[in-house]
Protein backbone atom coordinates (compact mmCIF):
# COMPACT_ATOMS: atom_id res chain seq x y z
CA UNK A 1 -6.35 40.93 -51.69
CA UNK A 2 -2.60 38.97 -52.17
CA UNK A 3 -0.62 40.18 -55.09
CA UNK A 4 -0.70 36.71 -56.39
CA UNK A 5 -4.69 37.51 -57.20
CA UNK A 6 -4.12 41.29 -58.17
CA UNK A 7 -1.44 39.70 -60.98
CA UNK A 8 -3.79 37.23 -61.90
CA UNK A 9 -6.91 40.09 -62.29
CA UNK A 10 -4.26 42.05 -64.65
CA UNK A 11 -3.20 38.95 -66.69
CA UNK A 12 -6.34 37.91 -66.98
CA UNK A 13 -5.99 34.98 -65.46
CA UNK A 14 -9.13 35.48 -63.37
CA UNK A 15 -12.36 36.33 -64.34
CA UNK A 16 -14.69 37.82 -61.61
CA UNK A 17 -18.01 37.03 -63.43
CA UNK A 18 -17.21 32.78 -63.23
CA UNK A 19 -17.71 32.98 -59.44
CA UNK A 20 -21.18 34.44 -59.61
CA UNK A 21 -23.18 32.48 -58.24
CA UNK A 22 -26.95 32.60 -60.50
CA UNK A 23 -28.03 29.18 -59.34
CA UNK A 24 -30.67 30.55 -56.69
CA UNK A 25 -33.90 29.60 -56.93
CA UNK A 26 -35.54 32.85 -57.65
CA UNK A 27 -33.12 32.78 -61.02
CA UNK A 28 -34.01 29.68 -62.04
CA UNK A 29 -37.83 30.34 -61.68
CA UNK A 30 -37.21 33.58 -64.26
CA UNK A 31 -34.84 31.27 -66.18
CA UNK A 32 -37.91 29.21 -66.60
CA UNK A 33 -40.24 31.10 -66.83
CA UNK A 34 -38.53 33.38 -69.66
CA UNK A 35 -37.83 30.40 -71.62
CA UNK A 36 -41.56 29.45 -71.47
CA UNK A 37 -42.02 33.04 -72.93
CA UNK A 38 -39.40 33.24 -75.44
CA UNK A 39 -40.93 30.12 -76.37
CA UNK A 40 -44.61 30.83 -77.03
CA UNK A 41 -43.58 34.41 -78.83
CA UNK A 42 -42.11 32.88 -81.26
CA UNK A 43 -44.19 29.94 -82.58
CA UNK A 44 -46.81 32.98 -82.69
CA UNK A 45 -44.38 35.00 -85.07
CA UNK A 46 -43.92 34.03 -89.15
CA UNK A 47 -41.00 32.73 -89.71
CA UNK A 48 -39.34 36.24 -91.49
CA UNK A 49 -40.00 38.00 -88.07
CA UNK A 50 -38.40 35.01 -85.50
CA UNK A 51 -34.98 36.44 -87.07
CA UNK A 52 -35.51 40.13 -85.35
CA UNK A 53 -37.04 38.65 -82.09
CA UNK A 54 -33.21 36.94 -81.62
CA UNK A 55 -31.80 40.43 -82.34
CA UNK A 56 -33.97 42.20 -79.91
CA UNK A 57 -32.71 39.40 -77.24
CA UNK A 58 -29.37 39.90 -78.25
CA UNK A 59 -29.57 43.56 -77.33
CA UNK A 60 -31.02 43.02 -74.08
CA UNK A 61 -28.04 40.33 -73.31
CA UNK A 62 -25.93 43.31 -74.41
CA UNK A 63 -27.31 45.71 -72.43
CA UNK A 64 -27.05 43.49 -69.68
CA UNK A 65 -23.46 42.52 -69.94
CA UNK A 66 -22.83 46.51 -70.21
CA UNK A 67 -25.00 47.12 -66.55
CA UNK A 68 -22.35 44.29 -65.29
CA UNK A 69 -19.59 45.67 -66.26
CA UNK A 70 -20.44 49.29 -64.92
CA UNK A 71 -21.47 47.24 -61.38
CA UNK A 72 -18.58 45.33 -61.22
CA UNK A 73 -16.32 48.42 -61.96
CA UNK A 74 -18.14 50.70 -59.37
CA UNK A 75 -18.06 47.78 -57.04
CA UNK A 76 -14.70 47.69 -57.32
CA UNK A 77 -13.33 51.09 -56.80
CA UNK A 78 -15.77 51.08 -54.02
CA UNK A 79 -13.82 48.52 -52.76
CA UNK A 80 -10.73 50.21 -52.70
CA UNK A 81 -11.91 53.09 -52.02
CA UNK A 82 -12.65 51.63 -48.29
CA UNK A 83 -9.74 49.62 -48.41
CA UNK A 84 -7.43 53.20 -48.77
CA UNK A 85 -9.52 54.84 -46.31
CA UNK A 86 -9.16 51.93 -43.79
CA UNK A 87 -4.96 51.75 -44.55
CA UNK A 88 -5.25 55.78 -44.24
């Protein structure tokens, strides 16, 4: 990795999860497929209980964005990891 990246990774001038690449096919599909879901569960809730079906999704997307984080950190001093042993 240049330094020119590394400073940009501290400054926050890059950000790792915008080069994911989600647009497979396979995503898309459970993209769909949840929204077709999502959809039917709540036209079959009253309209007082729609408000904790958005919470519950919230946590998941929480939850998520926690399990990418951890990934993405082990991933990375992974990375190193091999890059130190291959410099050693």
């Amino acid at each position: 990795m240049h330094i020119k990246h590394i400073k940009g990774l501290y400054r926050g001038e890059i950000h790792p999860e915008d080069s994911c690449g989600f647009e497979t096919e396979d995503y898309e599909k459970y993209t769909k497929e949840f929204t077709i879901l999502y959809r039917e569960i709540q036209a079959l809730l009253p309209e007082e209980n729609r408000k904790s079906l958005e919470k519950l999704i919230d946590a998941h997307n929480a939850m998520n964005g926690e399990i990418a984080l951890d990934a993405f950190v082990n991933g990375f001093k992974l990375g190193m990891n091999l890059a130190v042993e291959g410099l050693y």
